[in-house]
C-alpha atoms as a PDB file:
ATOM      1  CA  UNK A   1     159.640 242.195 303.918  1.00  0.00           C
ATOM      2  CA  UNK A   2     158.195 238.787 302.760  1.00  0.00           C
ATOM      3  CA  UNK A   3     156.404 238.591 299.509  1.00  0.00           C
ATOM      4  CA  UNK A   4     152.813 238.033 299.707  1.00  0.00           C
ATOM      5  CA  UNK A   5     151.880 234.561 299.309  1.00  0.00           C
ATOM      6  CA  UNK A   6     148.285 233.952 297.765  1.00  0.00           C
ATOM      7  CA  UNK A   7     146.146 231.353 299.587  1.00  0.00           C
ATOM      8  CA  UNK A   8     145.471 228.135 296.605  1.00  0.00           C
ATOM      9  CA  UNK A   9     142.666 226.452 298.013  1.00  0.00           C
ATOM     10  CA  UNK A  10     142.943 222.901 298.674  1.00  0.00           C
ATOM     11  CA  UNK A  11     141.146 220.077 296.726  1.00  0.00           C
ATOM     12  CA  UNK A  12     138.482 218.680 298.059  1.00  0.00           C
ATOM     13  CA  UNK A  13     138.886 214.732 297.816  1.00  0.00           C
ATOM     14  CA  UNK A  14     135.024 212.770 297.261  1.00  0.00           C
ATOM     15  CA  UNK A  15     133.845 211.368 300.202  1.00  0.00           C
ATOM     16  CA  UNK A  16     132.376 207.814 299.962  1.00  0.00           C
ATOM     17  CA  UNK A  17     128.936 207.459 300.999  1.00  0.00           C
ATOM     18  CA  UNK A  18     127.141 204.226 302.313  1.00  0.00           C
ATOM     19  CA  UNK A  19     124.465 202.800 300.875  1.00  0.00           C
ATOM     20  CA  UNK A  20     122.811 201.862 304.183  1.00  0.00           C
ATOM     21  CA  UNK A  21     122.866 205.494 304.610  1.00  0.00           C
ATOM     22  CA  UNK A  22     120.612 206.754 301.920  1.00  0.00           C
ATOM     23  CA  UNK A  23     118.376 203.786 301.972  1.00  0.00           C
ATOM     24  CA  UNK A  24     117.089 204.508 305.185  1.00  0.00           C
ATOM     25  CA  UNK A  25     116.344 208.045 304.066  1.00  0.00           C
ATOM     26  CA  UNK A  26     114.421 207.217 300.928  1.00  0.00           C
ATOM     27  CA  UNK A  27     111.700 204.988 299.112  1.00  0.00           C
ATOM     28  CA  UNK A  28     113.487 202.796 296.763  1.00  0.00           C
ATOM     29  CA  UNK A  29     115.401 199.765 297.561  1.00  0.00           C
ATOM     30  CA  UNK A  30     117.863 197.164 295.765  1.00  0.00           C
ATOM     31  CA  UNK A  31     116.957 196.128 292.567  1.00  0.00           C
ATOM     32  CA  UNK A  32     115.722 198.795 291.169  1.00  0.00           C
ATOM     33  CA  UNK A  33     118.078 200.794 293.613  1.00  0.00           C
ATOM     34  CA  UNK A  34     121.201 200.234 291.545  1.00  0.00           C
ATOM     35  CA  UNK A  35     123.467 203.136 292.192  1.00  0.00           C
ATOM     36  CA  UNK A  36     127.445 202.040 293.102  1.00  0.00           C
ATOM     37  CA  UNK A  37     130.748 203.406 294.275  1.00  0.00           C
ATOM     38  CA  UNK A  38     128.666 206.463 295.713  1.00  0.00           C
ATOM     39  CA  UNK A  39     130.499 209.777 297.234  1.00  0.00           C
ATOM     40  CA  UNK A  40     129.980 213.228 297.425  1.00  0.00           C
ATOM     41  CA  UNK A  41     131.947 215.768 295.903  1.00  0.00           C
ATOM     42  CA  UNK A  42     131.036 218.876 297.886  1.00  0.00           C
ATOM     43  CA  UNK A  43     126.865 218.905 297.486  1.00  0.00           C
ATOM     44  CA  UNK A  44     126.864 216.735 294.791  1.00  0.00           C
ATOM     45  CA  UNK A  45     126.445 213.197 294.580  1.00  0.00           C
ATOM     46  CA  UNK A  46     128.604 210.806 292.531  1.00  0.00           C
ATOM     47  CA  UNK A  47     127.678 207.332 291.672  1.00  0.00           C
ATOM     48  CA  UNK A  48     128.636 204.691 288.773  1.00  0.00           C
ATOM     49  CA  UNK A  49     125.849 202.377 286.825  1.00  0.00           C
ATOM     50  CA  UNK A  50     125.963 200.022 284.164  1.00  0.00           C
ATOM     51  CA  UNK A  51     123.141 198.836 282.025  1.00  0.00           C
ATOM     52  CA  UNK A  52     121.271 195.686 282.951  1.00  0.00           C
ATOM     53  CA  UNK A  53     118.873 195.203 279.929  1.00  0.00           C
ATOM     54  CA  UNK A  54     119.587 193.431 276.984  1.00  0.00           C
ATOM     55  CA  UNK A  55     120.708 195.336 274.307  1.00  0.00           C
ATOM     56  CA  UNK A  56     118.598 196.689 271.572  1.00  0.00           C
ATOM     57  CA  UNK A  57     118.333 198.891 268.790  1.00  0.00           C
ATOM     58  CA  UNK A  58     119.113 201.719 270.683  1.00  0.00           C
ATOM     59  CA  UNK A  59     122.501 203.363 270.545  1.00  0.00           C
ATOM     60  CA  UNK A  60     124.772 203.898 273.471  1.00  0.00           C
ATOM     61  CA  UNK A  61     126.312 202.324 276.312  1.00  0.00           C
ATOM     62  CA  UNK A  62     122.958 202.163 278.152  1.00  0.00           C
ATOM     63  CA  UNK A  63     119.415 203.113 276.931  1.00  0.00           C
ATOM     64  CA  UNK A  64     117.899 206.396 277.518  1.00  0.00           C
ATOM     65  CA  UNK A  65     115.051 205.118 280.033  1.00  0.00           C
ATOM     66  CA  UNK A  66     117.269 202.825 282.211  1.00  0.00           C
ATOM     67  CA  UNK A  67     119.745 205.779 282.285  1.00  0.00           C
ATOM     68  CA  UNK A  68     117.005 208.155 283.310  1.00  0.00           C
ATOM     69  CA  UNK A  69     116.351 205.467 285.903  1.00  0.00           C
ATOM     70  CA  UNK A  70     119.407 205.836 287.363  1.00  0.00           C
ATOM     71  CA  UNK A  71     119.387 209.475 287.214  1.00  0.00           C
ATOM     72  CA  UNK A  72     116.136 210.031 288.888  1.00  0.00           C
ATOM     73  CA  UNK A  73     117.192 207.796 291.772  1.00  0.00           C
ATOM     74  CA  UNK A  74     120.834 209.580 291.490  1.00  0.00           C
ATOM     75  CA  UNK A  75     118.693 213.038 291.982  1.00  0.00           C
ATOM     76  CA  UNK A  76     116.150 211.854 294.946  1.00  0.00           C
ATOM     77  CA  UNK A  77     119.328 211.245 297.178  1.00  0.00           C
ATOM     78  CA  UNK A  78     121.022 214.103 296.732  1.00  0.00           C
ATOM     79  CA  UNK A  79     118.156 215.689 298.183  1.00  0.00           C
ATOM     80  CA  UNK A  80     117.936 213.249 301.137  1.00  0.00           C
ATOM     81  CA  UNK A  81     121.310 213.972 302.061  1.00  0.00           C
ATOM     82  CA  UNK A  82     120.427 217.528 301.911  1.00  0.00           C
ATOM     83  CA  UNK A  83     117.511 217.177 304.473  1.00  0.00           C
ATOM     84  CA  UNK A  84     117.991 218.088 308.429  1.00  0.00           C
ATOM     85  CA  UNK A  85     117.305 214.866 309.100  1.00  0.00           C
ATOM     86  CA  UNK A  86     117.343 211.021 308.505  1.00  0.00           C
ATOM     87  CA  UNK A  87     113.865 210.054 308.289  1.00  0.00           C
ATOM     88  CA  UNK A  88     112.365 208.338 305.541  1.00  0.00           C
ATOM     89  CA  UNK A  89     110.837 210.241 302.678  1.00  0.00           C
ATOM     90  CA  UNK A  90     109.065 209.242 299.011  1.00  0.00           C
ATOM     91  CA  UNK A  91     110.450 211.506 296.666  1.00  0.00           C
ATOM     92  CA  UNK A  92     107.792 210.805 293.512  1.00  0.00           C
ATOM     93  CA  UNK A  93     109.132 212.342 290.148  1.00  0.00           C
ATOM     94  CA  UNK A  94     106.457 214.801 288.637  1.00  0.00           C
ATOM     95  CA  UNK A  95     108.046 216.119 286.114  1.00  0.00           C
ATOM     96  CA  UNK A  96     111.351 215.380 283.985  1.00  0.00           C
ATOM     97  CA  UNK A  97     114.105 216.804 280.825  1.00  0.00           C
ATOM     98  CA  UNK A  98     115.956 214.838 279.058  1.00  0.00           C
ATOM     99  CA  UNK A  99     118.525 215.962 276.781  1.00  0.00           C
ATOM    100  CA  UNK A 100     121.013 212.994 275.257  1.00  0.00           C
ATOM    101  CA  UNK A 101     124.140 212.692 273.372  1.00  0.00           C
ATOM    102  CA  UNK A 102     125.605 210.333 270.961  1.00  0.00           C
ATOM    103  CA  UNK A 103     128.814 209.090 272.234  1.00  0.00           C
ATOM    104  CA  UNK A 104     131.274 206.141 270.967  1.00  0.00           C
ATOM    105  CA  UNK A 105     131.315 204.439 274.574  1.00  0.00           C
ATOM    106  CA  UNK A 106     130.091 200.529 274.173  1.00  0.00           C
ATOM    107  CA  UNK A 107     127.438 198.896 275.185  1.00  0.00           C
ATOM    108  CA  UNK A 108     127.449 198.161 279.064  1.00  0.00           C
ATOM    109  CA  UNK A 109     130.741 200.802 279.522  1.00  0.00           C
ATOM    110  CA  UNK A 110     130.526 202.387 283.345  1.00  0.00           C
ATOM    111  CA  UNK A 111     128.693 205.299 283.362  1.00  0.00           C
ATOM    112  CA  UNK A 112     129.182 208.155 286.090  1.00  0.00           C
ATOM    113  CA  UNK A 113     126.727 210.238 287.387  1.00  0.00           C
ATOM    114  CA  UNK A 114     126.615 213.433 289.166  1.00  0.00           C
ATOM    115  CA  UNK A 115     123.398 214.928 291.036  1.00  0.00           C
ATOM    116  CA  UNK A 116     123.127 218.080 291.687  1.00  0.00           C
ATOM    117  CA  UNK A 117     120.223 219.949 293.883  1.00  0.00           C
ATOM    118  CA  UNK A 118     118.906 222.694 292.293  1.00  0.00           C
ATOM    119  CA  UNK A 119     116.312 223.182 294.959  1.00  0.00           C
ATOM    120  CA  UNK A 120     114.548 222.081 297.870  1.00  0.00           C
ATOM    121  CA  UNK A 121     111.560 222.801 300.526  1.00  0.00           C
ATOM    122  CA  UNK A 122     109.389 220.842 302.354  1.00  0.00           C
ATOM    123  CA  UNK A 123     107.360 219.692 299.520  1.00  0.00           C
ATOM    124  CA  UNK A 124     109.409 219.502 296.185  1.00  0.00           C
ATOM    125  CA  UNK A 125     112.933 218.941 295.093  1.00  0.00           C
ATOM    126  CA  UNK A 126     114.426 219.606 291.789  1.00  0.00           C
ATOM    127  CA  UNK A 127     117.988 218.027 290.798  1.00  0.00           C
ATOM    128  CA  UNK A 128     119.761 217.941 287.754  1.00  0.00           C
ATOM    129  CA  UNK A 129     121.821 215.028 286.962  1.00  0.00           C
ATOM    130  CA  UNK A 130     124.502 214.610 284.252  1.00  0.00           C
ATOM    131  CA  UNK A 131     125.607 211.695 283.033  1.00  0.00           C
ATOM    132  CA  UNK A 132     129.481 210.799 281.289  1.00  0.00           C
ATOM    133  CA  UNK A 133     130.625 207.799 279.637  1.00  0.00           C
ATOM    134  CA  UNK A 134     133.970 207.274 278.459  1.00  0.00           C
ATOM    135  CA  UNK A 135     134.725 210.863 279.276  1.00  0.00           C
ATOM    136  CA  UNK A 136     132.163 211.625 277.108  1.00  0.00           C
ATOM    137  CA  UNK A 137     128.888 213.751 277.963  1.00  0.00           C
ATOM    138  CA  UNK A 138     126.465 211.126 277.345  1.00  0.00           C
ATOM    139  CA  UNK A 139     122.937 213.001 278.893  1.00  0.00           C
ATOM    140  CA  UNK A 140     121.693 215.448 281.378  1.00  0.00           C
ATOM    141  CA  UNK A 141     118.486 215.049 282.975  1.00  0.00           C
ATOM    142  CA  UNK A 142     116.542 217.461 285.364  1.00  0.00           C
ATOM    143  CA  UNK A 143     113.925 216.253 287.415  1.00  0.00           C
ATOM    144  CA  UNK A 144     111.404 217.916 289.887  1.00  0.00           C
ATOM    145  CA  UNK A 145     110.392 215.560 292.990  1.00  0.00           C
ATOM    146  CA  UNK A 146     106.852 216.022 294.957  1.00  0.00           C
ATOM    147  CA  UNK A 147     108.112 214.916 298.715  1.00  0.00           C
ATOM    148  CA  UNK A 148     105.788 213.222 300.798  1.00  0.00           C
ATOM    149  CA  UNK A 149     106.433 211.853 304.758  1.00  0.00           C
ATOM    150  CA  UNK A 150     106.429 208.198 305.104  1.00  0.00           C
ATOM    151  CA  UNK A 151     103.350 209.072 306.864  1.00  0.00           C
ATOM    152  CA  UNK A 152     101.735 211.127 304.228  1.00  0.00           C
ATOM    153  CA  UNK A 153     102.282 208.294 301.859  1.00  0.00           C
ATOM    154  CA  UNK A 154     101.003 205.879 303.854  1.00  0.00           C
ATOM    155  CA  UNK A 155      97.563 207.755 303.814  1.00  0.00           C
ATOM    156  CA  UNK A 156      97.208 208.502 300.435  1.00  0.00           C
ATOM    157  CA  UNK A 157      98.021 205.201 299.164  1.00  0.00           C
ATOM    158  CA  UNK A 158      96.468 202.804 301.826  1.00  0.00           C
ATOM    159  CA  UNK A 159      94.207 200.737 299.750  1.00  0.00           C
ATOM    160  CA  UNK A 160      97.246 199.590 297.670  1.00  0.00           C
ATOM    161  CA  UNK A 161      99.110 198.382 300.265  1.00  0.00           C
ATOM    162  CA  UNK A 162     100.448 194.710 300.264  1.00  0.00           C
ATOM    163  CA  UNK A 163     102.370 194.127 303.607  1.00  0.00           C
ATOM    164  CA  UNK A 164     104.299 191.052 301.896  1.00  0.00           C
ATOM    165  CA  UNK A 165     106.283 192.952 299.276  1.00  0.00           C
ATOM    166  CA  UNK A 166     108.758 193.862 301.266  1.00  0.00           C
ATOM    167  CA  UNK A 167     112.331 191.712 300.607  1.00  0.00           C
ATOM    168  CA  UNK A 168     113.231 191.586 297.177  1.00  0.00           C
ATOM    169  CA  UNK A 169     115.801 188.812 296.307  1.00  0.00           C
ATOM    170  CA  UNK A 170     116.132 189.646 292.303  1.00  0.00           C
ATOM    171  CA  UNK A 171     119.728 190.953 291.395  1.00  0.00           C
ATOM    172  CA  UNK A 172     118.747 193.388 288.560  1.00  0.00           C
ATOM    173  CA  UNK A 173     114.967 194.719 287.730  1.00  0.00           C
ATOM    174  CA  UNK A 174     112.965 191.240 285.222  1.00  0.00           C
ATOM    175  CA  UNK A 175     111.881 192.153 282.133  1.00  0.00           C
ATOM    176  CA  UNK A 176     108.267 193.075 281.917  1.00  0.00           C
ATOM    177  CA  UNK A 177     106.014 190.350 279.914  1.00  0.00           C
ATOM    178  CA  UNK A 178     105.711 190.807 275.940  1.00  0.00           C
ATOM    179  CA  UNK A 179     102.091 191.540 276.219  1.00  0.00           C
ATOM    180  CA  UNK A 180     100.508 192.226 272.268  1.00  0.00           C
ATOM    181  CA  UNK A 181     102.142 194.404 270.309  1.00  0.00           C
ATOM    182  CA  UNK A 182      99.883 196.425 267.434  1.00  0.00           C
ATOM    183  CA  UNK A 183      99.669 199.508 265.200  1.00  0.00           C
ATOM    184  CA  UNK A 184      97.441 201.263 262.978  1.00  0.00           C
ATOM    185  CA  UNK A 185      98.563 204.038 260.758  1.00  0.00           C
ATOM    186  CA  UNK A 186     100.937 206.205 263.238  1.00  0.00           C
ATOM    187  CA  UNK A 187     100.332 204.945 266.442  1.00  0.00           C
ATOM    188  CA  UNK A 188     102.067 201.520 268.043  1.00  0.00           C
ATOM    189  CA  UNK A 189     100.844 199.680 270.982  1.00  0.00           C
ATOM    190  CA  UNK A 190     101.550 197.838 273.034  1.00  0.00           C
ATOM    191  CA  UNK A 191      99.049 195.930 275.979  1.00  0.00           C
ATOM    192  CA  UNK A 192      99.928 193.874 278.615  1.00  0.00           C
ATOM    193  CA  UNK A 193      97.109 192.527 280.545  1.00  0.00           C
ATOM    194  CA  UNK A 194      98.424 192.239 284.334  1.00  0.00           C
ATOM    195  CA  UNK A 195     101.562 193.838 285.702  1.00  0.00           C
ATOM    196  CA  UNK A 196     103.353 191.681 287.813  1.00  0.00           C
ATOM    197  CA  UNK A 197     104.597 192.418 291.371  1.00  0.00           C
ATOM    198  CA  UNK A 198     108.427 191.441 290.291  1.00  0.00           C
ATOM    199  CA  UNK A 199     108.193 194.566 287.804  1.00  0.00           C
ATOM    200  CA  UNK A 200     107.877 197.075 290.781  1.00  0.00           C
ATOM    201  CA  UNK A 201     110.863 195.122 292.800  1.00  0.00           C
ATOM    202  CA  UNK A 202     112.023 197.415 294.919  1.00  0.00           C
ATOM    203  CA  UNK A 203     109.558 200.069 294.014  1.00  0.00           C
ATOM    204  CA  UNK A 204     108.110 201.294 296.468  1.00  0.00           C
ATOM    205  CA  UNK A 205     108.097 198.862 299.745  1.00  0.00           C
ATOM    206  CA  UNK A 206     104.762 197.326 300.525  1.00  0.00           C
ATOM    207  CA  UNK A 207     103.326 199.679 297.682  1.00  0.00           C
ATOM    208  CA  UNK A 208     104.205 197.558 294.554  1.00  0.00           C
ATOM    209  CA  UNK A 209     104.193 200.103 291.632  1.00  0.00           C
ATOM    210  CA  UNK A 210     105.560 200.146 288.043  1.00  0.00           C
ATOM    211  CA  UNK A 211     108.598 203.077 288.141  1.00  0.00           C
ATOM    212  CA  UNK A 212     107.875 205.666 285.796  1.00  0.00           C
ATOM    213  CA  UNK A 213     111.561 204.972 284.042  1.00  0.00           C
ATOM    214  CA  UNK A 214     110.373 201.563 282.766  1.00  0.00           C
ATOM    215  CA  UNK A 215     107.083 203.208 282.124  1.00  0.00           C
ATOM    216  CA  UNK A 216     108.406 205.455 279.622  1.00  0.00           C
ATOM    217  CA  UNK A 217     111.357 203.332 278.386  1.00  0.00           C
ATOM    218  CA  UNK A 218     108.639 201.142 277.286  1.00  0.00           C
ATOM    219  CA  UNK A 219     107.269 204.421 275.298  1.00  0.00           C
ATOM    220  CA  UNK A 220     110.531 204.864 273.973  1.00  0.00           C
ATOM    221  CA  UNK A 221     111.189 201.546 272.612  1.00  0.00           C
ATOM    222  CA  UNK A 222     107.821 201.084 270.894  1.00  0.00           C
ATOM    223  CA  UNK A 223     108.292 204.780 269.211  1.00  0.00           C
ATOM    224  CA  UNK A 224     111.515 203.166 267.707  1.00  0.00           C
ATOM    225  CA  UNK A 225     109.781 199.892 266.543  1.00  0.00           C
ATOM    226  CA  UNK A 226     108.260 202.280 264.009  1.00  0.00           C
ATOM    227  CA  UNK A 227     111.463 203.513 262.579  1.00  0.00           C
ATOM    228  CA  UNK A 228     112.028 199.970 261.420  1.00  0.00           C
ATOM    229  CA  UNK A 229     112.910 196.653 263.232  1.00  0.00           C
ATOM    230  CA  UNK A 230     117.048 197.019 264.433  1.00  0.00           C
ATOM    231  CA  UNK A 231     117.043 200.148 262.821  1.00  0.00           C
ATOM    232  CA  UNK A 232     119.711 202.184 265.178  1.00  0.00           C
ATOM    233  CA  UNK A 233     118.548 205.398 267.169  1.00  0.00           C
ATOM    234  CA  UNK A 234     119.347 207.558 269.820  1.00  0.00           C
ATOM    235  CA  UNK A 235     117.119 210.047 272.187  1.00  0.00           C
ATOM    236  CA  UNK A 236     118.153 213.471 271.341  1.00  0.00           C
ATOM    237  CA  UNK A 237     115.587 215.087 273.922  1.00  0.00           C
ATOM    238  CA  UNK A 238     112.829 213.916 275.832  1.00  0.00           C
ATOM    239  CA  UNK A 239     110.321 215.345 278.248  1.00  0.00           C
ATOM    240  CA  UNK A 240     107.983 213.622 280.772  1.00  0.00           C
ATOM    241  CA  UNK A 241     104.966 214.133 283.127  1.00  0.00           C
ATOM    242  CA  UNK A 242     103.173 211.622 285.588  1.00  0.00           C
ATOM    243  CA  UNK A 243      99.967 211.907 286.811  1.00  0.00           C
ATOM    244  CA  UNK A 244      99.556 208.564 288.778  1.00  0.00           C
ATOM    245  CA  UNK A 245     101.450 205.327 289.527  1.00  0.00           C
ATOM    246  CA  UNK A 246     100.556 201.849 287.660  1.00  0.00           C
ATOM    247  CA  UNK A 247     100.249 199.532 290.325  1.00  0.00           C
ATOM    248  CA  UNK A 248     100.985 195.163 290.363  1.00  0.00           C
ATOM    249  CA  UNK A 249      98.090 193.616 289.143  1.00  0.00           C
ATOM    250  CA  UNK A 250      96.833 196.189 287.223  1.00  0.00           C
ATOM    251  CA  UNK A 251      96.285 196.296 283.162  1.00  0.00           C
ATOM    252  CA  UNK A 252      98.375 198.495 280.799  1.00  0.00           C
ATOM    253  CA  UNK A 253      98.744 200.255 277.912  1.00  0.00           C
ATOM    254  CA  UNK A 254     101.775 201.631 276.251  1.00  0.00           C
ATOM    255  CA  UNK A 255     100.826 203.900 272.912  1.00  0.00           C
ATOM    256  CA  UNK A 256     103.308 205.966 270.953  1.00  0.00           C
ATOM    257  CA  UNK A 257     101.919 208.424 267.947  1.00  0.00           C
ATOM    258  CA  UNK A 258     104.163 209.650 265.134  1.00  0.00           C
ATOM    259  CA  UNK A 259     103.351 213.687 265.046  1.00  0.00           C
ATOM    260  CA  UNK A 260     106.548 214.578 263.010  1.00  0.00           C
ATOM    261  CA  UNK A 261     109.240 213.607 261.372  1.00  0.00           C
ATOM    262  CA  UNK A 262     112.604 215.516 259.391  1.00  0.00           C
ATOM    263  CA  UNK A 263     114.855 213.041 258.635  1.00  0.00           C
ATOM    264  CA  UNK A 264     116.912 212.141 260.666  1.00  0.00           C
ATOM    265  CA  UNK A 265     114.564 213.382 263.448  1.00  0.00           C
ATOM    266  CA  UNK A 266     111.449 211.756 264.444  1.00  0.00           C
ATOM    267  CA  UNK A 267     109.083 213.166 267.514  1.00  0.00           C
ATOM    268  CA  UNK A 268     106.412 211.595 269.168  1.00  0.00           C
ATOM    269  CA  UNK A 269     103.659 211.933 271.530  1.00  0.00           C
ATOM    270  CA  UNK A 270     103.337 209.049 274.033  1.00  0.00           C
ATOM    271  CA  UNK A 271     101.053 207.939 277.032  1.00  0.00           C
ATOM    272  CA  UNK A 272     100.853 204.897 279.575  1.00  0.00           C
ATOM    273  CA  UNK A 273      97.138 204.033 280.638  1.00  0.00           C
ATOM    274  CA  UNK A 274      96.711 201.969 283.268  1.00  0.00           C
ATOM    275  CA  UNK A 275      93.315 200.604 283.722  1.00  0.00           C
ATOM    276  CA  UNK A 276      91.552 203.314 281.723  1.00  0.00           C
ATOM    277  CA  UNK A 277      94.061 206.207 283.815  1.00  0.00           C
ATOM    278  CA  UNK A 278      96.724 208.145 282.021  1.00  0.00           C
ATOM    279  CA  UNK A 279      99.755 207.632 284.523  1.00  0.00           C
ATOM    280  CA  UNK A 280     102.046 209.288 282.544  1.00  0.00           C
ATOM    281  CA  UNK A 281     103.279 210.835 278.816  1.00  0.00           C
ATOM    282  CA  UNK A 282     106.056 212.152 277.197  1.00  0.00           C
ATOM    283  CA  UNK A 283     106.789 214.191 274.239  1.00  0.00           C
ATOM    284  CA  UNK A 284     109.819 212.295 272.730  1.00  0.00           C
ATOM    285  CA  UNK A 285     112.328 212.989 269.789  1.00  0.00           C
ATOM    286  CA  UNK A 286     114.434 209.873 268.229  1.00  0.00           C
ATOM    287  CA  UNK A 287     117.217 210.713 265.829  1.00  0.00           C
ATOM    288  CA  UNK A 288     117.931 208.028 263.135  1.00  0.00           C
ATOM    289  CA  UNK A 289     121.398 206.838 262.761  1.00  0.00           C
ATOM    290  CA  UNK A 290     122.986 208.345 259.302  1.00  0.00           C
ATOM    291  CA  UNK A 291     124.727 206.015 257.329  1.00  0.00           C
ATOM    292  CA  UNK A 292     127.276 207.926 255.025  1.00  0.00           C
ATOM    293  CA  UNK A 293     128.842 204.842 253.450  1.00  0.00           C
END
């Protein structure tokens, strides 16, 4: 008689994935495309980023919005992979979570990110993403994706189509202009008066549009302008909602209201209006940094 010998199953080692691969299945491209050293790890995705925006008052190695950037980009290809086929789909986030950590990771540290679909049909996706730094949980994000054929796109969007923005030479996503910055009583804003087409680089092809990450990360830096000027925060939670895309050219308004506030917790209610349109808002919490010294 031999002894019984139990089956271990055998690790399953990441597989890379090319870029080339997902790019021709989905509507972003390089800049604001930014994902590296991508492979799947069973049905999950796997990719690295590192902030590109200056630094600011926020804490972490990378600021909630560009994170959530990454993420929502991370969570659109996992679902691409998952489709029956290769063809080219816009995968417009709708609706978004946000739940964020404090961690002790620097500045510009590597962060990894893994996607994982929670769902999928012909019209929607949903994918949650978490995010580690420094072996650290840093964020998890869940996002739900309307899906819409190239051709389907096309239609809906036709009058904003500009044929030239296609190549995009730009290395990282520019910074957007200054535009004016006021407030009165609990409410900051922030205008600028034209949107340029180097904003939307890489968002979407031939449709230049503002992505809703820079959208709210915009929200989220004028809600900490009213904690103070450099005074350190991080984004405990967040949620979003988009109702329409801010296109090149057009006007726009960034406002963030006060509607709470326990030290060291502060919430907000934000919107983005884009030539008198709400394109999106969020309901956002920012947690003051406590000094014990």
């Amino acid at each position: 008689m031999f002894p019984s010998v139990i089956p271990m199953p055998c690790p399953v080692t990441p597989q890379p994935v090319h870029p080339a691969e997902l790019l021709r299945r989905i509507c972003v491209r390089p800049p604001y495309f930014a994902l590296e050293h991508l492979h799947l790890d069973g049905q999950d995705l796997l990719a690295e980023v590192q902030a590109e925006l200056p630094q600011s008052a926020e804490l972490g190695p990378i600021q909630g919005a560009e994170l959530s950037r990454h993420a929502a980009i991370a969570g659109l290809c996992v679902a691409a992979l998952a489709q029956p086929d290769d063809q080219r789909r816009y995968y417009l986030a709708q609706r978004a979570r946000y739940r964020g950590f404090v961690g002790d990771a620097p500045y510009g540290s590597r962060v990894t990110l893994r996607a994982t679909l929670l769902g999928l049909t012909r019209r929607e996706a949903t994918a949650r993403i978490q995010a580690v730094a420094g072996g650290q949980p840093l964020a998890e994000v869940e996002v739900q994706y309307t899906i819409l054929t190239d051709n389907a796109f096309a239609r809906l969007f036709r009058s904003r189509e500009r044929p030239e923005f296609v190549a995009q030479t730009l290395d990282r996503m520019p910074l957007l202009p200054e535009g004016h910055v006021s407030h009165s009583g609990d409410t900051w804003r922030r205008h600028i008066s034209e949107v340029p087409a180097a904003a939307c680089a890489g968002h979407f092809e031939r449709y230049p549009a503002m992505p809703v990450a820079i959208l709210m990360g915009q929200l989220s830096q004028l809600a900490g302008l009213s904690l103070g000027e450099g005074q350190p925060f991080w984004i405990p939670q967040a949620t979003v909602e988009t109702q329409d895309f801010c296109w090149a050219g057009e006007s726009v308004t960034f406002e963030a209201q006060a509607t709470a506030a326990q030290e060291p917790l502060h919430h907000f209610a934000c919107r983005a209006v884009a030539s008198d349109r709400t394109v999106g808002q969020t309901q956002l919490t920012l947690q003051r940094r406590v000094s014990f010294e």
